[in-house]
C-alpha atoms as a PDB file:
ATOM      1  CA  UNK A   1     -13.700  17.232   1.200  1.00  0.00           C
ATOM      2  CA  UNK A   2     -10.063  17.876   1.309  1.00  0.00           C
ATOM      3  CA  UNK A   3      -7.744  14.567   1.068  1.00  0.00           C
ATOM      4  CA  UNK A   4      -4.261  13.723   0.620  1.00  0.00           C
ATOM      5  CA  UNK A   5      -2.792  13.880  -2.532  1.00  0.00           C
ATOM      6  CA  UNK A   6       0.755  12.139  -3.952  1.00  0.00           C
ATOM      7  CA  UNK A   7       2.541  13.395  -6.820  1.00  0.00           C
ATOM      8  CA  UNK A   8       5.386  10.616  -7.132  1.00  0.00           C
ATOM      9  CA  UNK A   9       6.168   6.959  -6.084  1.00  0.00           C
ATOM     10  CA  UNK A  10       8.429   8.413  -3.950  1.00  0.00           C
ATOM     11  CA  UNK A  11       5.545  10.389  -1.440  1.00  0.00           C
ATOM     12  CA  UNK A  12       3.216   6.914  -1.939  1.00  0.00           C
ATOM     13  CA  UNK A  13       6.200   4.597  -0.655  1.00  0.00           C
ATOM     14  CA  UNK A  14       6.792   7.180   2.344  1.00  0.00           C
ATOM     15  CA  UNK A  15       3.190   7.905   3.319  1.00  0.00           C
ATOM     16  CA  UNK A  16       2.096   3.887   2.906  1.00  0.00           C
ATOM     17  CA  UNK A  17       5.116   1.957   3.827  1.00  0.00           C
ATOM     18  CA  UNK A  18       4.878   3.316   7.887  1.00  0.00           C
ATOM     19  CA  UNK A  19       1.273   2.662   7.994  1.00  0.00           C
ATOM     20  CA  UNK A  20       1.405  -0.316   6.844  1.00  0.00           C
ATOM     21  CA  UNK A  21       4.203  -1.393   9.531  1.00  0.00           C
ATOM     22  CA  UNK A  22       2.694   0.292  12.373  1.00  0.00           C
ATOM     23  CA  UNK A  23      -0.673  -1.788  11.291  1.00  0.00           C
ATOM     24  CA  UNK A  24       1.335  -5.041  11.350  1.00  0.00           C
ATOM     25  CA  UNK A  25      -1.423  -7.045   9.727  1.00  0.00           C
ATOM     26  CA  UNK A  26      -2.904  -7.924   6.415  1.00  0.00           C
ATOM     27  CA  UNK A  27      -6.379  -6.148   5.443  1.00  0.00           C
ATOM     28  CA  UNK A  28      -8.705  -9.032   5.888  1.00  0.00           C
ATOM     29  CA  UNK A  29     -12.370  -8.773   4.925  1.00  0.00           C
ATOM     30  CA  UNK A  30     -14.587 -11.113   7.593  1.00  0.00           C
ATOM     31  CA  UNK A  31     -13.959 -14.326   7.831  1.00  0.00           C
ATOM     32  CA  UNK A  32     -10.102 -13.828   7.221  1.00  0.00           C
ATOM     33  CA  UNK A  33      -9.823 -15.528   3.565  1.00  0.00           C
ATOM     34  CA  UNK A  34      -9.781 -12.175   1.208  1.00  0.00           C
ATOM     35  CA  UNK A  35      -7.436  -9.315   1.432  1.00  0.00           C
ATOM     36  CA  UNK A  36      -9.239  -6.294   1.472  1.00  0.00           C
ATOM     37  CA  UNK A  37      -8.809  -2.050   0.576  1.00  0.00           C
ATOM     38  CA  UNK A  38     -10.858  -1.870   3.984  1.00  0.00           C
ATOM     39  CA  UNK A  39     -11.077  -4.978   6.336  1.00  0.00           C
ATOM     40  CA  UNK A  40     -12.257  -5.428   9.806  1.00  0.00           C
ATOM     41  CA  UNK A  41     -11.013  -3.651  12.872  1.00  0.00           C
ATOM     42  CA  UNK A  42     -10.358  -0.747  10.053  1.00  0.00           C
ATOM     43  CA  UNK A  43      -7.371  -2.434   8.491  1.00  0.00           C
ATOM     44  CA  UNK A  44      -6.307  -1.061   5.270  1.00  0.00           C
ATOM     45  CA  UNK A  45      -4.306  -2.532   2.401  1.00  0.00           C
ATOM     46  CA  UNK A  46      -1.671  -0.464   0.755  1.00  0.00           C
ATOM     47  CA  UNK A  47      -3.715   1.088  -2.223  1.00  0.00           C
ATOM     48  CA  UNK A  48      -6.967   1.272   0.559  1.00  0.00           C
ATOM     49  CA  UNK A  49      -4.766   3.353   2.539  1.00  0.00           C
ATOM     50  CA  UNK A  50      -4.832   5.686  -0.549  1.00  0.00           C
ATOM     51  CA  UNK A  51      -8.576   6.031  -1.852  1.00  0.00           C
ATOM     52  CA  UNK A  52     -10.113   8.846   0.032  1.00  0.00           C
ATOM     53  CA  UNK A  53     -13.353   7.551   3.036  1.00  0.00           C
ATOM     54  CA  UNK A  54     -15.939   9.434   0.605  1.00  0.00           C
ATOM     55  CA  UNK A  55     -14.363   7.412  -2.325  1.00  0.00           C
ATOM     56  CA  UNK A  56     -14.423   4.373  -0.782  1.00  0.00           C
ATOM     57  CA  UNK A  57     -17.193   1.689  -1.137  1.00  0.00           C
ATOM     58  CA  UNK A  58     -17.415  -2.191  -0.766  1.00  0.00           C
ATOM     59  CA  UNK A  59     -17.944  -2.713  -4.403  1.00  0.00           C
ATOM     60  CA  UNK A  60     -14.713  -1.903  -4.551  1.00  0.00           C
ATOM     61  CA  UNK A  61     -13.159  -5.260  -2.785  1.00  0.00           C
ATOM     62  CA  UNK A  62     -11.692  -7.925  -4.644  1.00  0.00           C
ATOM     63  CA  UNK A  63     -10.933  -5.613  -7.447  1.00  0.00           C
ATOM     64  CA  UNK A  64      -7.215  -5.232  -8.737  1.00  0.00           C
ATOM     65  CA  UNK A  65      -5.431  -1.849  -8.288  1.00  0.00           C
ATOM     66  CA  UNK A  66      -5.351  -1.281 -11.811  1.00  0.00           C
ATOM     67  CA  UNK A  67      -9.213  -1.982 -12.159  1.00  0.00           C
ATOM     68  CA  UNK A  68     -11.349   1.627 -13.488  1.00  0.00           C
ATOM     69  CA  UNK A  69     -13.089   1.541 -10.729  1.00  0.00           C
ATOM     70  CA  UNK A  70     -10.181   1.857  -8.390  1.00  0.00           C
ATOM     71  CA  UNK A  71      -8.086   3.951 -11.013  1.00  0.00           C
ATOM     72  CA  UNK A  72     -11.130   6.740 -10.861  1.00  0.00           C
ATOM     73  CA  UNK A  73     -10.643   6.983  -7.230  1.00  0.00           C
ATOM     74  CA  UNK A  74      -7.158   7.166  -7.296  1.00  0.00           C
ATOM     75  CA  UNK A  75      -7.484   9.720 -10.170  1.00  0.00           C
ATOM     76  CA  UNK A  76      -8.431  12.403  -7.080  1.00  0.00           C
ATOM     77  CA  UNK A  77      -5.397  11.754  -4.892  1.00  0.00           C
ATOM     78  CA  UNK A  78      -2.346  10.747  -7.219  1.00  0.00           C
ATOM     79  CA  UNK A  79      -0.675  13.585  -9.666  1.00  0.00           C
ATOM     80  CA  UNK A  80       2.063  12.092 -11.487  1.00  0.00           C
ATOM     81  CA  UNK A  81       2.167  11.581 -14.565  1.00  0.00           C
ATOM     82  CA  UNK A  82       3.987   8.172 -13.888  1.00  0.00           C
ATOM     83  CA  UNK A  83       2.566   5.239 -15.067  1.00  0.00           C
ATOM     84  CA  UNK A  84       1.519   3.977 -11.655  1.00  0.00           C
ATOM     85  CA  UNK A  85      -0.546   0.791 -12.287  1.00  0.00           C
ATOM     86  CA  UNK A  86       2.169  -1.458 -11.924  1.00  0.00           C
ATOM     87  CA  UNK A  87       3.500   0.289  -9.034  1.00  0.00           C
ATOM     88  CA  UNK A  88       0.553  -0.014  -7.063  1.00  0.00           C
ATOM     89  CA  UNK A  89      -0.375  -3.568  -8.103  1.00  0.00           C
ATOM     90  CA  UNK A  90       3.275  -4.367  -6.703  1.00  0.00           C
ATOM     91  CA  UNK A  91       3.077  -1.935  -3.344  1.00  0.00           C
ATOM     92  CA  UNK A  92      -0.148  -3.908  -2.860  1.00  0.00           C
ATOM     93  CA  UNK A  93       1.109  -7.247  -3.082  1.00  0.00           C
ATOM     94  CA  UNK A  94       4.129  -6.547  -0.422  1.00  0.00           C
ATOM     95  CA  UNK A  95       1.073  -6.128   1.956  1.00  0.00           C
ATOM     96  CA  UNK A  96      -1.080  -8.938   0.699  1.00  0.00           C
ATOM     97  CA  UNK A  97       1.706 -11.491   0.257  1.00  0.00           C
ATOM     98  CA  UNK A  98       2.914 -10.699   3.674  1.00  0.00           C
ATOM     99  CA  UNK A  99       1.336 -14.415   5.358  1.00  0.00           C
ATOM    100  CA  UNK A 100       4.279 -14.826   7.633  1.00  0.00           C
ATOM    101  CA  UNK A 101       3.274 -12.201  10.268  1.00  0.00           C
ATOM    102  CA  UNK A 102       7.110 -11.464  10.559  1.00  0.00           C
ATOM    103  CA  UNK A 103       7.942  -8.052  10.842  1.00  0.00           C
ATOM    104  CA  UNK A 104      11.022  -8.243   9.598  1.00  0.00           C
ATOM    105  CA  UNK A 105       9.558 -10.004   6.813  1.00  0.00           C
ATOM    106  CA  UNK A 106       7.319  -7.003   5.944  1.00  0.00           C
ATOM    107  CA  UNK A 107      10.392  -4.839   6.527  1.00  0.00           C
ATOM    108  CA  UNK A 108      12.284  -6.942   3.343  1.00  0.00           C
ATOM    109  CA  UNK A 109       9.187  -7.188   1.168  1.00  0.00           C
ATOM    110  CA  UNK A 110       9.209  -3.010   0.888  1.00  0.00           C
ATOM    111  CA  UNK A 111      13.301  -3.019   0.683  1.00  0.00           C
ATOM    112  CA  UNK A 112      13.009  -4.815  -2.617  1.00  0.00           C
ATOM    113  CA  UNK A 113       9.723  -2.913  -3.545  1.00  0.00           C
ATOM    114  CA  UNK A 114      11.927   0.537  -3.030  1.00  0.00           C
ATOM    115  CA  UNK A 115      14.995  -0.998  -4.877  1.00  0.00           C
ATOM    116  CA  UNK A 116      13.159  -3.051  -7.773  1.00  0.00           C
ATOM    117  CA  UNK A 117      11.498   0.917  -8.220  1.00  0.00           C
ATOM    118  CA  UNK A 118      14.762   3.165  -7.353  1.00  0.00           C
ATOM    119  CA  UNK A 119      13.214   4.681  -4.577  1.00  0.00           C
ATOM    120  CA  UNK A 120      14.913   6.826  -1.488  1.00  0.00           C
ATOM    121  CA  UNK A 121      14.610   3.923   1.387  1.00  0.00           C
ATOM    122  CA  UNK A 122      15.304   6.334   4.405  1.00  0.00           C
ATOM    123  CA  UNK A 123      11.636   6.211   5.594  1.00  0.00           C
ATOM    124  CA  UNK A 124      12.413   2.150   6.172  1.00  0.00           C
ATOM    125  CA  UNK A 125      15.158   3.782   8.768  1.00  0.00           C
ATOM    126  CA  UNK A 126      12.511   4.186  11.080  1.00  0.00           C
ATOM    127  CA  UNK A 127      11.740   0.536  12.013  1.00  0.00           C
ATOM    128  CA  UNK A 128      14.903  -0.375  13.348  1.00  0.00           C
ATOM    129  CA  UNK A 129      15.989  -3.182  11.251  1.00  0.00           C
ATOM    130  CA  UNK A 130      18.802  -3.408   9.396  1.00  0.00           C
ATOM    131  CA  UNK A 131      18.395  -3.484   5.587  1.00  0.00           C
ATOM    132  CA  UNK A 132      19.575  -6.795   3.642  1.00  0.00           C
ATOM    133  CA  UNK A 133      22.536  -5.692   1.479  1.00  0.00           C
ATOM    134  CA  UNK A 134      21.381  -4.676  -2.266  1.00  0.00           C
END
Protein backbone atom coordinates (compact mmCIF):
# COMPACT_ATOMS: atom_id res chain seq x y z
CA UNK A 1 0.00 0.00 0.00
CA UNK A 2 1.18 3.38 -0.90
CA UNK A 3 1.60 5.93 2.22
CA UNK A 4 3.00 9.19 2.89
CA UNK A 5 6.43 9.60 3.26
CA UNK A 6 8.61 12.74 5.00
CA UNK A 7 12.07 13.39 4.22
CA UNK A 8 12.81 16.34 6.80
CA UNK A 9 11.48 17.87 10.11
CA UNK A 10 10.46 20.46 8.11
CA UNK A 11 7.52 18.25 5.88
CA UNK A 12 6.66 16.34 9.54
CA UNK A 13 6.04 19.85 11.34
CA UNK A 14 3.86 20.99 8.18
CA UNK A 15 1.91 17.79 7.53
CA UNK A 16 1.28 17.15 11.61
CA UNK A 17 1.07 20.52 13.11
CA UNK A 18 -2.56 21.36 10.99
CA UNK A 19 -3.93 18.07 11.86
CA UNK A 20 -3.31 18.23 14.99
CA UNK A 21 -5.09 21.82 15.32
CA UNK A 22 -7.95 21.04 13.21
CA UNK A 23 -8.37 17.80 15.69
CA UNK A 24 -8.32 20.13 18.72
CA UNK A 25 -8.03 17.30 21.19
CA UNK A 26 -5.56 15.01 22.81
CA UNK A 27 -5.48 11.20 21.51
CA UNK A 28 -7.13 9.51 24.40
CA UNK A 29 -7.37 5.73 24.59
CA UNK A 30 -10.95 4.74 26.51
CA UNK A 31 -11.51 5.82 29.56
CA UNK A 32 -9.62 9.21 28.92
CA UNK A 33 -6.40 8.59 31.29
CA UNK A 34 -3.63 7.48 28.48
CA UNK A 35 -2.61 9.39 25.47
CA UNK A 36 -2.73 7.32 22.64
CA UNK A 37 -1.05 6.90 18.64
CA UNK A 38 -4.85 5.98 17.93
CA UNK A 39 -7.63 6.89 20.51
CA UNK A 40 -11.32 6.88 20.35
CA UNK A 41 -13.48 8.76 17.92
CA UNK A 42 -10.16 8.15 15.59
CA UNK A 43 -8.03 10.71 17.34
CA UNK A 44 -4.45 10.56 16.57
CA UNK A 45 -1.38 11.77 18.43
CA UNK A 46 1.35 13.49 16.56
CA UNK A 47 3.72 10.46 15.77
CA UNK A 48 0.11 8.21 15.26
CA UNK A 49 -0.68 10.62 12.69
CA UNK A 50 2.57 9.32 11.02
CA UNK A 51 2.63 5.35 11.20
CA UNK A 52 0.85 4.11 8.18
CA UNK A 53 -3.21 2.13 9.08
CA UNK A 54 -1.46 -1.29 7.90
CA UNK A 55 1.44 -0.43 10.35
CA UNK A 56 -0.52 0.37 13.02
CA UNK A 57 -1.53 -2.01 15.90
CA UNK A 58 -2.59 -1.61 19.64
CA UNK A 59 0.54 -3.15 20.91
CA UNK A 60 1.85 -0.24 19.92
CA UNK A 61 0.15 2.19 22.74
CA UNK A 62 1.91 3.35 25.62
CA UNK A 63 5.15 2.92 23.86
CA UNK A 64 7.62 5.99 23.48
CA UNK A 65 8.34 7.38 19.96
CA UNK A 66 11.74 6.31 20.10
CA UNK A 67 10.70 2.65 21.12
CA UNK A 68 11.85 -0.23 18.01
CA UNK A 69 8.71 -1.03 17.66
CA UNK A 70 7.52 2.39 16.69
CA UNK A 71 10.98 3.30 15.02
CA UNK A 72 10.33 0.12 12.47
CA UNK A 73 7.14 1.65 11.48
CA UNK A 74 8.35 4.89 11.07
CA UNK A 75 11.35 3.38 9.17
CA UNK A 76 8.61 3.08 6.00
CA UNK A 77 7.44 6.70 5.99
CA UNK A 78 10.43 9.00 7.22
CA UNK A 79 13.72 9.47 4.82
CA UNK A 80 16.05 11.69 6.45
CA UNK A 81 18.86 10.92 7.55
CA UNK A 82 18.25 13.29 10.62
CA UNK A 83 18.41 11.96 13.82
CA UNK A 84 14.68 12.17 14.45
CA UNK A 85 14.07 10.44 17.84
CA UNK A 86 14.24 13.40 19.78
CA UNK A 87 12.26 15.31 17.40
CA UNK A 88 9.43 13.17 17.51
CA UNK A 89 9.51 12.43 21.26
CA UNK A 90 9.24 16.40 21.51
CA UNK A 91 6.45 16.92 18.48
CA UNK A 92 4.64 14.28 20.53
CA UNK A 93 4.69 15.83 23.76
CA UNK A 94 3.30 19.40 22.34
CA UNK A 95 0.17 17.18 21.67
CA UNK A 96 0.18 15.12 24.81
CA UNK A 97 1.07 17.95 27.20
CA UNK A 98 -1.60 20.02 25.67
CA UNK A 99 -4.29 19.52 29.08
CA UNK A 100 -5.53 23.04 28.82
CA UNK A 101 -7.88 22.56 25.80
CA UNK A 102 -6.79 26.17 24.76
CA UNK A 103 -6.22 26.61 21.31
CA UNK A 104 -4.10 29.16 21.53
CA UNK A 105 -2.27 27.16 23.90
CA UNK A 106 -1.68 24.40 21.30
CA UNK A 107 -0.87 27.20 18.85
CA UNK A 108 2.35 28.29 21.41
CA UNK A 109 3.34 24.74 22.30
CA UNK A 110 4.30 24.14 18.26
CA UNK A 111 5.81 27.94 18.03
CA UNK A 112 8.50 26.89 20.46
CA UNK A 113 8.62 23.26 19.01
CA UNK A 114 9.42 25.06 15.39
CA UNK A 115 11.87 27.59 17.04
CA UNK A 116 13.64 25.24 19.75
CA UNK A 117 14.18 23.03 16.07
CA UNK A 118 14.80 26.09 13.48
CA UNK A 119 11.97 25.27 11.55
CA UNK A 120 9.99 27.54 8.72
CA UNK A 121 6.73 28.50 11.01
CA UNK A 122 4.54 29.76 8.01
CA UNK A 123 2.23 26.67 8.15
CA UNK A 124 1.27 28.10 11.95
CA UNK A 125 0.01 31.27 9.65
CA UNK A 126 -2.94 29.42 8.98
CA UNK A 127 -4.66 29.44 12.42
CA UNK A 128 -5.04 32.95 12.82
CA UNK A 129 -3.20 33.70 15.91
CA UNK A 130 -0.60 35.82 16.30
CA UNK A 131 2.80 34.29 17.16
CA UNK A 132 4.45 35.24 20.70
CA UNK A 133 7.60 37.24 19.85
CA UNK A 134 10.89 34.89 19.68
Amino acid sequence: MTHKTFSSRQEIFDYVTPLLFAQGERSMLEGGTTCAYRGVDGMRCAVGFLIPDELYSYGLEGKSAMDVDITKRLNNVITTDDDLGLFLTDLQDVHDGWTSGEKADLFYRFQNLAINYKLDRTVLSSFGMVENPA
